[in-house]
PDB file of N, CA and C in Angstrom:
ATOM      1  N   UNK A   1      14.023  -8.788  -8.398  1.00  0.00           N
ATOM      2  CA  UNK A   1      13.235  -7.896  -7.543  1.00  0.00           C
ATOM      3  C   UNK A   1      11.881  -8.516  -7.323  1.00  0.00           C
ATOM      4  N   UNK A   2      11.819  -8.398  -5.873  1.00  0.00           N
ATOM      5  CA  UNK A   2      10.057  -9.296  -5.561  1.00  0.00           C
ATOM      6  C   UNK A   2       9.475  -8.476  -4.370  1.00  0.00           C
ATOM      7  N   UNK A   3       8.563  -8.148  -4.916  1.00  0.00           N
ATOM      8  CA  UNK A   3       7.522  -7.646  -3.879  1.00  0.00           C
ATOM      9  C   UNK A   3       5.611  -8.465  -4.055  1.00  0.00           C
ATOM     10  N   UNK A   4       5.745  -8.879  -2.652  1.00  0.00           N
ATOM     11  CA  UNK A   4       4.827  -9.303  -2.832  1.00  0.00           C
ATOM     12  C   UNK A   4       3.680  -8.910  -1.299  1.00  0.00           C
ATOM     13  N   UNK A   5       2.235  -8.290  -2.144  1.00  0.00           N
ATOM     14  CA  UNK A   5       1.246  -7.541  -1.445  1.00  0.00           C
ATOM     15  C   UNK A   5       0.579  -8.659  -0.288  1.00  0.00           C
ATOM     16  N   UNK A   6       0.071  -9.100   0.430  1.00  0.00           N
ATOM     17  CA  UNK A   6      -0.907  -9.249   1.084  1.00  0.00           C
ATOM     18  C   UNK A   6      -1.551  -9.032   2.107  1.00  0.00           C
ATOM     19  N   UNK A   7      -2.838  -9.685   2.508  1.00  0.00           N
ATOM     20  CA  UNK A   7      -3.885  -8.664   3.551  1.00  0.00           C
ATOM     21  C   UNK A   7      -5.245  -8.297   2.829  1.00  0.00           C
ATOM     22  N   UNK A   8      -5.693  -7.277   2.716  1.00  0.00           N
ATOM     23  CA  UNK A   8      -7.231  -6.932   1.904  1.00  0.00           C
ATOM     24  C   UNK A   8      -8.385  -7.421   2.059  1.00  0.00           C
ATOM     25  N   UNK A   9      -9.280  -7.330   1.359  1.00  0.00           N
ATOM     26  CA  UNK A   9     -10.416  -7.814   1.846  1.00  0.00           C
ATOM     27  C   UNK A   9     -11.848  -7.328   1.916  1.00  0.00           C
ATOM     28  N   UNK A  10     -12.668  -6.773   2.895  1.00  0.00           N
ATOM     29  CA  UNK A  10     -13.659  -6.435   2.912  1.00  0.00           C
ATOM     30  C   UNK A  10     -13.615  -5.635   4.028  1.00  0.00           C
ATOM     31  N   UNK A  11     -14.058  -4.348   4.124  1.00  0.00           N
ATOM     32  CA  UNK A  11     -13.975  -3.851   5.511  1.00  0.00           C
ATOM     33  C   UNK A  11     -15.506  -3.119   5.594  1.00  0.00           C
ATOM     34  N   UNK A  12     -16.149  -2.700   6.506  1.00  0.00           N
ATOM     35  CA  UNK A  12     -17.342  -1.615   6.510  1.00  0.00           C
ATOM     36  C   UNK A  12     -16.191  -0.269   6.719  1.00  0.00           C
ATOM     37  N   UNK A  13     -17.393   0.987   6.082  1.00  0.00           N
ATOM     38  CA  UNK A  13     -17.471   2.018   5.979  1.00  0.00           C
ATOM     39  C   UNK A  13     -16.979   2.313   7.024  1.00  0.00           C
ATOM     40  N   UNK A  14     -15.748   3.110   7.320  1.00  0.00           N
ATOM     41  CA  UNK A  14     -15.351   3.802   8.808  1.00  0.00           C
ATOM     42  C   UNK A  14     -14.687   2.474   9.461  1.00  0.00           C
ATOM     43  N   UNK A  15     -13.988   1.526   8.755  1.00  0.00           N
ATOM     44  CA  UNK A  15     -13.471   0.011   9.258  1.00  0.00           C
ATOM     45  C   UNK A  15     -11.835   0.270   8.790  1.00  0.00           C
ATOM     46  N   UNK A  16     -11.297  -0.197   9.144  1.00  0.00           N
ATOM     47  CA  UNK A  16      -9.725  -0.584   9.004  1.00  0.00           C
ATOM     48  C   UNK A  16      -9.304  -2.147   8.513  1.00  0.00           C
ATOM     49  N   UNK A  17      -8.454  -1.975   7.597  1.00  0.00           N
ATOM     50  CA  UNK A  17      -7.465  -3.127   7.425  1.00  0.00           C
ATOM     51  C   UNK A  17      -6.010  -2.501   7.294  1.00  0.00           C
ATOM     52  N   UNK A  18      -5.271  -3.491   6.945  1.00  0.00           N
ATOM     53  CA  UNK A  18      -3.727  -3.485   6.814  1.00  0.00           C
ATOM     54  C   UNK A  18      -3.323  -4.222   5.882  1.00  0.00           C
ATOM     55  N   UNK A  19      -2.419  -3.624   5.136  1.00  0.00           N
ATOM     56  CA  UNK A  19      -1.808  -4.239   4.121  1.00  0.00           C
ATOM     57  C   UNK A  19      -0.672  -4.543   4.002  1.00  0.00           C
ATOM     58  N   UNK A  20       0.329  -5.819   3.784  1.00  0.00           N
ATOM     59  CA  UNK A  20       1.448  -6.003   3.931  1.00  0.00           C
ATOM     60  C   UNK A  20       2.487  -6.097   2.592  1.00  0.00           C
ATOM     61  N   UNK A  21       3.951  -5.860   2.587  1.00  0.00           N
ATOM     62  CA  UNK A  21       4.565  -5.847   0.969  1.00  0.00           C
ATOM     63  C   UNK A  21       5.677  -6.434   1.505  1.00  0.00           C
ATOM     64  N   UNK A  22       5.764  -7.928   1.041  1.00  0.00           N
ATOM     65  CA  UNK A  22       7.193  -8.189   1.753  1.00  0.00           C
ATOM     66  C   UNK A  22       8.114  -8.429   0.566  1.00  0.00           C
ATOM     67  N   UNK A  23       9.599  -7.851   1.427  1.00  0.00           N
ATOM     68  CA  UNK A  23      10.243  -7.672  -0.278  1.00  0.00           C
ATOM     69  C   UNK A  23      11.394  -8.982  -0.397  1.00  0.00           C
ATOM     70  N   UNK A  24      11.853  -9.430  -1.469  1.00  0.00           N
ATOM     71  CA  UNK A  24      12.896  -9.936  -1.531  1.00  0.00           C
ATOM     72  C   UNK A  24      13.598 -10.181  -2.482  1.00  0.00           C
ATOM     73  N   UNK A  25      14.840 -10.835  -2.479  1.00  0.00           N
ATOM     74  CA  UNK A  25      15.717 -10.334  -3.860  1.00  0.00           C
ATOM     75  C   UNK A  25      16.385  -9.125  -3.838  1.00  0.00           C
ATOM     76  N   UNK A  26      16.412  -8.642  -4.670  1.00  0.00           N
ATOM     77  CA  UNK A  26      17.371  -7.348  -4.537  1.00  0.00           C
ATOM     78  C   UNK A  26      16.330  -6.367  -4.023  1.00  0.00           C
ATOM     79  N   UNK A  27      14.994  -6.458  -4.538  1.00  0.00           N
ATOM     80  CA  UNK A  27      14.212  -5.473  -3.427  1.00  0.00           C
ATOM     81  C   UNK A  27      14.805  -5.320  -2.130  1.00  0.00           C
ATOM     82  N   UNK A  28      14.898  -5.938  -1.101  1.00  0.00           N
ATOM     83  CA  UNK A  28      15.241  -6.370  -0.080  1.00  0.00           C
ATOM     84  C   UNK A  28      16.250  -5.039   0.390  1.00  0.00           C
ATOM     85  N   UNK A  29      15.997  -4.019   1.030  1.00  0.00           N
ATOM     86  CA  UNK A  29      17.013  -2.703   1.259  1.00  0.00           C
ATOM     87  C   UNK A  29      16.870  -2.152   0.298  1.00  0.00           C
ATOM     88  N   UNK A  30      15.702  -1.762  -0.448  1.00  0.00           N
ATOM     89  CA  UNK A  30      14.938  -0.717  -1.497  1.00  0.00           C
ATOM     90  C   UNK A  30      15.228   0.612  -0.910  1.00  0.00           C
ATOM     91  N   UNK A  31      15.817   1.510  -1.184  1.00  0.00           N
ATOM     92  CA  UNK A  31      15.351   2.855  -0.201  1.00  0.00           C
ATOM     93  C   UNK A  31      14.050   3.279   0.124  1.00  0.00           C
ATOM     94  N   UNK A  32      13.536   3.489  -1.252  1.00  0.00           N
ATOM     95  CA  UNK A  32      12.055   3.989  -1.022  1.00  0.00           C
ATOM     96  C   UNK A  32      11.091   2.839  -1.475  1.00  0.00           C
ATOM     97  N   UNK A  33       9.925   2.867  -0.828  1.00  0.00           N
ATOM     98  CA  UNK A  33       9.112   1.764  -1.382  1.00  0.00           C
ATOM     99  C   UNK A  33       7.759   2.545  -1.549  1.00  0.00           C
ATOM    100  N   UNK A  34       6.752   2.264  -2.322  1.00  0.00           N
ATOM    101  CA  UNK A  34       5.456   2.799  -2.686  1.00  0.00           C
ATOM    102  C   UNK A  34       4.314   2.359  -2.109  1.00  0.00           C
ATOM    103  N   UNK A  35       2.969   2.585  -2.121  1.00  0.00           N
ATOM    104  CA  UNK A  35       1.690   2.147  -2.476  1.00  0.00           C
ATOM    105  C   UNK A  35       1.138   2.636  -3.565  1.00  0.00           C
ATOM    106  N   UNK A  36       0.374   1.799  -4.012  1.00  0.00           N
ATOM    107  CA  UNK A  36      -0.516   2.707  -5.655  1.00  0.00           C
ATOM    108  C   UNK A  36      -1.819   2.143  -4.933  1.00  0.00           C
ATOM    109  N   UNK A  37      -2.847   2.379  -5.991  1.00  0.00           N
ATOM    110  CA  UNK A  37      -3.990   1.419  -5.715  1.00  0.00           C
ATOM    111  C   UNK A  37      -4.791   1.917  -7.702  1.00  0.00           C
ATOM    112  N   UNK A  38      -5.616   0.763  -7.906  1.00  0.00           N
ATOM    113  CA  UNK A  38      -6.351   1.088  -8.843  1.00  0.00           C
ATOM    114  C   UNK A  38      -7.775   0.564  -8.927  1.00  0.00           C
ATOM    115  N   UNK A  39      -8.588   1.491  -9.402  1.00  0.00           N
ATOM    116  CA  UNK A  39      -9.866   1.175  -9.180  1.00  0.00           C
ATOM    117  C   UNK A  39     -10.394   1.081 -10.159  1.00  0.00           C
ATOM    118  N   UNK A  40     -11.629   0.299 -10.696  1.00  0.00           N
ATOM    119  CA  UNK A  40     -11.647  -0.272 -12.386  1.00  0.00           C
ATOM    120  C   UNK A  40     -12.597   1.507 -12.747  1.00  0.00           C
ATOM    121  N   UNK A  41     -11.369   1.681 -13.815  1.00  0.00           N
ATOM    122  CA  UNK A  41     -12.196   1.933 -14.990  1.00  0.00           C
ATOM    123  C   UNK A  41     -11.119   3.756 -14.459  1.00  0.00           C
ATOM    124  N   UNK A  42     -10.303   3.154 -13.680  1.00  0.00           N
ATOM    125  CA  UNK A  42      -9.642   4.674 -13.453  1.00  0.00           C
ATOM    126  C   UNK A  42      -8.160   4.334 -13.237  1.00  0.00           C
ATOM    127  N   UNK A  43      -7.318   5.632 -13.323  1.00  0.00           N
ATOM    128  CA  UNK A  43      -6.028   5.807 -13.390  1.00  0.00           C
ATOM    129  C   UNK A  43      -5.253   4.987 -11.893  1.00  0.00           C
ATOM    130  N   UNK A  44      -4.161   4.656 -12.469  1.00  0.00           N
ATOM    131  CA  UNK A  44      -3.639   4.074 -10.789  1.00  0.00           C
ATOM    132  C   UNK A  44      -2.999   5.697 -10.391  1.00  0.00           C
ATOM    133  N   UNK A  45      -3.329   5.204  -9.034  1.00  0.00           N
ATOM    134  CA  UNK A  45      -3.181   6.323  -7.806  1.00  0.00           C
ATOM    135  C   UNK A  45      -1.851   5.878  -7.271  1.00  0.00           C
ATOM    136  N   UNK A  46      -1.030   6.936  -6.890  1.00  0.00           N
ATOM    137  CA  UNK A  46       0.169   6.997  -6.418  1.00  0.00           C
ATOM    138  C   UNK A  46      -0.391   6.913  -4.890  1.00  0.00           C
ATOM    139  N   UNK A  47      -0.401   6.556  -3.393  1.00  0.00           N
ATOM    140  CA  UNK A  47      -0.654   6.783  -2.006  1.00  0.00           C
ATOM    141  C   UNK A  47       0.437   7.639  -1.405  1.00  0.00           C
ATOM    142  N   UNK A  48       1.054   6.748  -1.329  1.00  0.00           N
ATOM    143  CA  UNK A  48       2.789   6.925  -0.818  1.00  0.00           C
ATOM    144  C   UNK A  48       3.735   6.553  -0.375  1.00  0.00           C
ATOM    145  N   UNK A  49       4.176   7.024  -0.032  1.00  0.00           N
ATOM    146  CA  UNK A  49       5.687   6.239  -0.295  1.00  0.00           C
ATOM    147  C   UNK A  49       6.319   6.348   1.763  1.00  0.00           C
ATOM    148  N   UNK A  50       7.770   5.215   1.296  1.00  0.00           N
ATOM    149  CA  UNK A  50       8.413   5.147   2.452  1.00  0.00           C
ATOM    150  C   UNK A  50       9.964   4.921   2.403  1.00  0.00           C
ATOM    151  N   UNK A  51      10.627   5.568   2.783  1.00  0.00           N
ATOM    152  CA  UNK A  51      12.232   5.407   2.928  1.00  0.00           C
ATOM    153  C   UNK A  51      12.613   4.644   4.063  1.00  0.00           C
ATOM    154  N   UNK A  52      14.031   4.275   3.917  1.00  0.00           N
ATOM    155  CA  UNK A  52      14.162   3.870   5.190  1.00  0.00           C
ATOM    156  C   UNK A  52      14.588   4.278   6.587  1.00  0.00           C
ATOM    157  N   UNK A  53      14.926   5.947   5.544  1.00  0.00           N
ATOM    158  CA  UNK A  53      15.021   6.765   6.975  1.00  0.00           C
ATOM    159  C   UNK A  53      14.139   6.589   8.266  1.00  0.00           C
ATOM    160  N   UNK A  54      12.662   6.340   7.262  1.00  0.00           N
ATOM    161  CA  UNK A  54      11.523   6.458   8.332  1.00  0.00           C
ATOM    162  C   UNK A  54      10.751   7.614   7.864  1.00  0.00           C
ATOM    163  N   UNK A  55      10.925   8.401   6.915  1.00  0.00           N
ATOM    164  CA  UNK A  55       9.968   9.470   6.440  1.00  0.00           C
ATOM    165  C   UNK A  55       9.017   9.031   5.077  1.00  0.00           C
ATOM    166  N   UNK A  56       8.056   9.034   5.344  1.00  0.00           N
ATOM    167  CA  UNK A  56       6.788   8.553   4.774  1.00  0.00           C
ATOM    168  C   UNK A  56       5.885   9.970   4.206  1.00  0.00           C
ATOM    169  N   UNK A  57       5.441  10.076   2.775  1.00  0.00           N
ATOM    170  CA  UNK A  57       4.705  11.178   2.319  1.00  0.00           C
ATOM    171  C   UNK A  57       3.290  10.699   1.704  1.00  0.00           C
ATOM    172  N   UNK A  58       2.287  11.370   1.449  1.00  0.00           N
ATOM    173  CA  UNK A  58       1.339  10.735   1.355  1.00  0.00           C
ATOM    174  C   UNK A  58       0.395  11.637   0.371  1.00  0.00           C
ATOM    175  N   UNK A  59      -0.424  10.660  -0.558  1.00  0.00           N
ATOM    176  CA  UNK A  59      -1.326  11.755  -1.065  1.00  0.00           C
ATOM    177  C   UNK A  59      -2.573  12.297  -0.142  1.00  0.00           C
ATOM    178  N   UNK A  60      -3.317  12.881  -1.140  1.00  0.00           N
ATOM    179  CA  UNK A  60      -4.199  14.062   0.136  1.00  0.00           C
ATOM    180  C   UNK A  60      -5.175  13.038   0.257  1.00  0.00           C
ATOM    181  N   UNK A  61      -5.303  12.446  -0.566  1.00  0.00           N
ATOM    182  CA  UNK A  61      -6.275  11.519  -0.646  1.00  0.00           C
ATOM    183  C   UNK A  61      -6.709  10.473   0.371  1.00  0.00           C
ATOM    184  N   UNK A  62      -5.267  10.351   1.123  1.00  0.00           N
ATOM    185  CA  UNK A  62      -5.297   9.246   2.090  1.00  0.00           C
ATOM    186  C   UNK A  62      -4.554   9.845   3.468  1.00  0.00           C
ATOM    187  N   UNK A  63      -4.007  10.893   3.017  1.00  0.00           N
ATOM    188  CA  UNK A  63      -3.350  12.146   4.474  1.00  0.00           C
ATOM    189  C   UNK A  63      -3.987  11.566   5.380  1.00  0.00           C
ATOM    190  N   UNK A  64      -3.796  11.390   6.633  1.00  0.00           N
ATOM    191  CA  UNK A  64      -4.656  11.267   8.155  1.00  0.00           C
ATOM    192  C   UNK A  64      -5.578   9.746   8.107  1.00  0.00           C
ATOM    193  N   UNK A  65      -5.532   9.137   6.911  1.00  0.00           N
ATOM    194  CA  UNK A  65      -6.311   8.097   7.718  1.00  0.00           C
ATOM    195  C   UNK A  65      -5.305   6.604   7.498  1.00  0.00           C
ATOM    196  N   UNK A  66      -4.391   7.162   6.515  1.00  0.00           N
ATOM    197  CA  UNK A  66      -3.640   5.512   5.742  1.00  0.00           C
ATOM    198  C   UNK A  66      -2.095   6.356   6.652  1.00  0.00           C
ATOM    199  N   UNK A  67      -1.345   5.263   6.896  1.00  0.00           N
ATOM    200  CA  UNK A  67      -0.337   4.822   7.761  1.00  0.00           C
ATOM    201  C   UNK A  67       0.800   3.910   6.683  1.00  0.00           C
ATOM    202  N   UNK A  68       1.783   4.530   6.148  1.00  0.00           N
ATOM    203  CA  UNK A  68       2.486   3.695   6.151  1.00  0.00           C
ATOM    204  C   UNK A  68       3.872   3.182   7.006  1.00  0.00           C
ATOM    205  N   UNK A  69       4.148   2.431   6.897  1.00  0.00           N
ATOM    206  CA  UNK A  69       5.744   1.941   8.211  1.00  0.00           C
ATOM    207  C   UNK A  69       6.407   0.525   7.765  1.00  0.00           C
ATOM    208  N   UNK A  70       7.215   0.682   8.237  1.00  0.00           N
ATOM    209  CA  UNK A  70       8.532  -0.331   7.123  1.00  0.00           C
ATOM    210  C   UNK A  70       8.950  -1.242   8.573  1.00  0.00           C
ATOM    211  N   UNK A  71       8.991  -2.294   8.433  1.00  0.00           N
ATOM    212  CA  UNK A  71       9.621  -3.219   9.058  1.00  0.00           C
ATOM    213  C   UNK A  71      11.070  -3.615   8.898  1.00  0.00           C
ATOM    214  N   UNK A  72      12.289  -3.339   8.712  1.00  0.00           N
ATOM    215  CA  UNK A  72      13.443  -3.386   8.321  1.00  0.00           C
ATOM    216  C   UNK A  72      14.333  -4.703   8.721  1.00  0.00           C
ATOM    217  N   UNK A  73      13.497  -5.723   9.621  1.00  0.00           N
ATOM    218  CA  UNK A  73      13.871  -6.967  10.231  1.00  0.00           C
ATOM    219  C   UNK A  73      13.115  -7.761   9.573  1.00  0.00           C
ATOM    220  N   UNK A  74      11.923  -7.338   8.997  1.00  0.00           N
ATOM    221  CA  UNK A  74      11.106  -8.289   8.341  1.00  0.00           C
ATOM    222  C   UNK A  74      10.898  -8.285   6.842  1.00  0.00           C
ATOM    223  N   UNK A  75      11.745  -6.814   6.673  1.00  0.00           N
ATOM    224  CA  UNK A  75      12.024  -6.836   5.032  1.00  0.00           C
ATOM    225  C   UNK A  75      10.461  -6.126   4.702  1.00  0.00           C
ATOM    226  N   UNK A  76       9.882  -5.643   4.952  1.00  0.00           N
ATOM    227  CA  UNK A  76       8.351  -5.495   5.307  1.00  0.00           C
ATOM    228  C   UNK A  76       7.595  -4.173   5.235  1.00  0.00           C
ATOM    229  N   UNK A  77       6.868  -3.823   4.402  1.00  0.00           N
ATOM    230  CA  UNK A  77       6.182  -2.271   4.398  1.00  0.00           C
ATOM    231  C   UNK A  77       4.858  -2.803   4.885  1.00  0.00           C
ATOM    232  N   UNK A  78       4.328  -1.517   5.403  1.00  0.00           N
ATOM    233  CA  UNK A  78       2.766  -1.769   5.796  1.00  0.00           C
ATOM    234  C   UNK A  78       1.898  -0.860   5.162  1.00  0.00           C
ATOM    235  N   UNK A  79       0.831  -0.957   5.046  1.00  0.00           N
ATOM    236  CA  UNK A  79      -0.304   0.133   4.720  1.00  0.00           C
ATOM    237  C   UNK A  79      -1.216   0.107   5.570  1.00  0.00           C
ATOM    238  N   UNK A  80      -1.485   0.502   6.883  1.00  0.00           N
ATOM    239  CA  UNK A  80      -2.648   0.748   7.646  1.00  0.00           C
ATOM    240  C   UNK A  80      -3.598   1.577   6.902  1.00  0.00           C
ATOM    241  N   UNK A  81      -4.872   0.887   6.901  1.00  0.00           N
ATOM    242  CA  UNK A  81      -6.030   2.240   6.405  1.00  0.00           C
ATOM    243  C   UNK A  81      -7.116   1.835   7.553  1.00  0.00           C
ATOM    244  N   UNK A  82      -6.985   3.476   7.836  1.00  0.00           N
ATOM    245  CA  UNK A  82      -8.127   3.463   8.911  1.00  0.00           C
ATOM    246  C   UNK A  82      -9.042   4.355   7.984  1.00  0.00           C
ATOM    247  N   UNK A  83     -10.591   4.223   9.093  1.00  0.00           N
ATOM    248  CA  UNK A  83     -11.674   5.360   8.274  1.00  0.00           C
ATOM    249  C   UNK A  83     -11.787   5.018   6.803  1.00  0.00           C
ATOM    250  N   UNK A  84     -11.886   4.123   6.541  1.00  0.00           N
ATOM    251  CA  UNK A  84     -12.170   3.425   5.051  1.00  0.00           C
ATOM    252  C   UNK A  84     -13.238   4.150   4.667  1.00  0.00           C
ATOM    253  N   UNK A  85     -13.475   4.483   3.302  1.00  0.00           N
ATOM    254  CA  UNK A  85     -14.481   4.951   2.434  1.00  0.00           C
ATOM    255  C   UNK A  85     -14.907   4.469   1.469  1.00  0.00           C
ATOM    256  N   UNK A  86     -15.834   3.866   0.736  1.00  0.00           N
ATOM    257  CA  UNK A  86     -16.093   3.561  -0.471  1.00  0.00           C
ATOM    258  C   UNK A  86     -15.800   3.602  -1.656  1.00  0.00           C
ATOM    259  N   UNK A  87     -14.613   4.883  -1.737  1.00  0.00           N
ATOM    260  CA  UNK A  87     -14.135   5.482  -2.625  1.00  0.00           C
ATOM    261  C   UNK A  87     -12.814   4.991  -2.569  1.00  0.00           C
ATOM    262  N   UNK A  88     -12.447   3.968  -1.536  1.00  0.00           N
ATOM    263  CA  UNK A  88     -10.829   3.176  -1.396  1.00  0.00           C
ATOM    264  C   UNK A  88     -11.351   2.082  -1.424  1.00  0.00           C
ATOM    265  N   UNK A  89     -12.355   1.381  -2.417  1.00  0.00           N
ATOM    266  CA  UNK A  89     -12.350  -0.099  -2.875  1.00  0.00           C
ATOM    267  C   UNK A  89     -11.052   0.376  -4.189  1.00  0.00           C
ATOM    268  N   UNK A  90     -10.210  -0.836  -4.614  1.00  0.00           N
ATOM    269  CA  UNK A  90      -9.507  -0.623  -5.460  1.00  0.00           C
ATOM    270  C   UNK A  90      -8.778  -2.234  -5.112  1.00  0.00           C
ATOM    271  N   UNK A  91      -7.819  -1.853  -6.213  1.00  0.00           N
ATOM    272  CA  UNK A  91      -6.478  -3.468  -6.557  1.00  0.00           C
ATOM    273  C   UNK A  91      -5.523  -2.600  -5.642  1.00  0.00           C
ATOM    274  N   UNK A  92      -4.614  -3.067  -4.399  1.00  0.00           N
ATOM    275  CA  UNK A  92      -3.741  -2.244  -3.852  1.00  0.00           C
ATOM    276  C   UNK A  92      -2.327  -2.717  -4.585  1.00  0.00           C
ATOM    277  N   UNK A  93      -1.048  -2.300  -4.824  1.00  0.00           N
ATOM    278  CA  UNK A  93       0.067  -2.810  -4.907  1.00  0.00           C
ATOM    279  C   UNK A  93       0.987  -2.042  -4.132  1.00  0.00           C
ATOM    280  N   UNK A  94       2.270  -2.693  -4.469  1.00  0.00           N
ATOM    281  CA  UNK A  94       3.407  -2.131  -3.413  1.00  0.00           C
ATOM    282  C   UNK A  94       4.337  -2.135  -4.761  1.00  0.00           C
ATOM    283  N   UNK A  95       5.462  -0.902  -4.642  1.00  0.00           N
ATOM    284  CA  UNK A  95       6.448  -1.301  -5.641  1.00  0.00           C
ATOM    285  C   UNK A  95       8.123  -0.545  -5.183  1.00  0.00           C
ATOM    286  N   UNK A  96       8.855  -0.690  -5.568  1.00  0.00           N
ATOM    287  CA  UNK A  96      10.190   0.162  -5.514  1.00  0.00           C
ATOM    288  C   UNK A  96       9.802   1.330  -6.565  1.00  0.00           C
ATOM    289  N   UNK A  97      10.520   2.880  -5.762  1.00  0.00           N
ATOM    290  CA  UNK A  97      10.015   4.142  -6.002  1.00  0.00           C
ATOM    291  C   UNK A  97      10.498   3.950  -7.505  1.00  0.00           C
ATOM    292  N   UNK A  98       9.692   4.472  -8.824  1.00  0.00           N
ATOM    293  CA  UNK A  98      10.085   4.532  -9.971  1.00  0.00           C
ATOM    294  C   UNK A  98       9.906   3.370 -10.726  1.00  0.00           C
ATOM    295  N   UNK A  99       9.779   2.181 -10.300  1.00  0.00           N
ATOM    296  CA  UNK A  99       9.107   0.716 -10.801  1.00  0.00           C
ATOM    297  C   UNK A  99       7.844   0.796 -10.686  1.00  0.00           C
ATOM    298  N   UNK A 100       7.495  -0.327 -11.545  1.00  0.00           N
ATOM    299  CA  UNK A 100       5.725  -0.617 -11.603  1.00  0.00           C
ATOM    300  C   UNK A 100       5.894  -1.785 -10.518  1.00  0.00           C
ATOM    301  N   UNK A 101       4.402  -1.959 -10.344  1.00  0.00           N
ATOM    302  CA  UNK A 101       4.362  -3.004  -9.159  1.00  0.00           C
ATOM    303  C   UNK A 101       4.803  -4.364  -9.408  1.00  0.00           C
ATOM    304  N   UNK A 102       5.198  -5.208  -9.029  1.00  0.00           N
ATOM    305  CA  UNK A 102       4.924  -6.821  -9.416  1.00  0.00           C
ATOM    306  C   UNK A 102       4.531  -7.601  -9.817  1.00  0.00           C
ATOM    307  N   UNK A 103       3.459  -7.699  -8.973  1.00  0.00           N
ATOM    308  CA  UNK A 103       1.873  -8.362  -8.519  1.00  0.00           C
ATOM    309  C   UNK A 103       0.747  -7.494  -9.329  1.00  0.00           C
ATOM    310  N   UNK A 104      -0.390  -8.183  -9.326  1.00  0.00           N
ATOM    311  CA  UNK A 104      -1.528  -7.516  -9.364  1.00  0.00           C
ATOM    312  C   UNK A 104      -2.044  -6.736  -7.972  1.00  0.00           C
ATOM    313  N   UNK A 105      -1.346  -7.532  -6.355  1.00  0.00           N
ATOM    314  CA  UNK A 105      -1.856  -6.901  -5.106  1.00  0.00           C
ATOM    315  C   UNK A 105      -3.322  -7.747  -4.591  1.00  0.00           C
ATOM    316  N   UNK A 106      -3.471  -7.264  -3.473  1.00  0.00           N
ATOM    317  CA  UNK A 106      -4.939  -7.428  -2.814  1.00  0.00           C
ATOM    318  C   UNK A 106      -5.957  -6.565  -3.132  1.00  0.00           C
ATOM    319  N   UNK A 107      -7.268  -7.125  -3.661  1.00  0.00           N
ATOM    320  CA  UNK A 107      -8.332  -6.827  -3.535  1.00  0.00           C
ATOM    321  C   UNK A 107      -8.942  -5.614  -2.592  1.00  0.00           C
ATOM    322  N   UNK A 108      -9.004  -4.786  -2.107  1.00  0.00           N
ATOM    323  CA  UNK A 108     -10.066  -3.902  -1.043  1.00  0.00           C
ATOM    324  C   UNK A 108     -11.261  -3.825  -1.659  1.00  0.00           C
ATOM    325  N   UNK A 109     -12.091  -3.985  -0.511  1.00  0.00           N
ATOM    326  CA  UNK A 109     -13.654  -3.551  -0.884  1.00  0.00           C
ATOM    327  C   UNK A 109     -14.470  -2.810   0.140  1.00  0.00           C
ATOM    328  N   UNK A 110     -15.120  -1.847  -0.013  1.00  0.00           N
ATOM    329  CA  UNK A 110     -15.356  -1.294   1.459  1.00  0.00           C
ATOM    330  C   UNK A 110     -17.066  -1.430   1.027  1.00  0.00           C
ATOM    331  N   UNK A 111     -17.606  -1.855   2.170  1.00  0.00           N
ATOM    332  CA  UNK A 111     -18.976  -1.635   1.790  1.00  0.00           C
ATOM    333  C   UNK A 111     -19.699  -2.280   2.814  1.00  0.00           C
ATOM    334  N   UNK A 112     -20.641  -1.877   3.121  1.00  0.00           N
ATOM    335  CA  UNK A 112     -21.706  -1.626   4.483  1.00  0.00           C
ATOM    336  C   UNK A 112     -22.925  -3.275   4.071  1.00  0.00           C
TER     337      UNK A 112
END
């Protein structure tokens, strides 16, 4: 099982990036796939998740501004975050629903 995060970076306050999880190995046709994120010195955060139905749930935390969507030709989850806040600097990862992540993930940093 391989999932691997990239994308991240630096964005300003009220800025967007995208985050990519491409899977392979038996990942590869995961049903559900995740986002977490962790920020030092605090609990990892569940975001949310994606099937391949196409139904995507989300915490409140990120409701209305984070986007997730699955690429199914590219083996491929996304994390759009729009309206970035300061409070979504963190380590992002991607994982299969009920697994820990892989990777350590990309970096986010939001800051003006």
């Amino acid at each position: 099982v391989q999932l691997v995060e990239s994308g991240g970076g630096l964005a300003q306050p009220g800025g967007s990036l995208r985050l990519s999880c491409a899977a392979s190995g038996s990942a590869v046709g995961a049903n559900v796939l995740v986002w977490y994120r962790q920020a030092p010195g605090k609990e990892r955060e569940w975001l949310g998740s994606s099937s391949l139905d196409g139904e995507s749930t989300y915490a409140d935390s990120v409701k209305d501004r984070f986007t997730i969507s699955r690429d199914a030709a590219k083996n491929t989850m996304y994390l759009q975050m729009n309206r970035l806040k300061p409070g979504d600097a963190a380590v992002y990862c991607c994982a299969i629903a009920g697994a820990s992540c892989w990777g350590r993930g990309p970096q986010v940093a939001v800051s003006s």
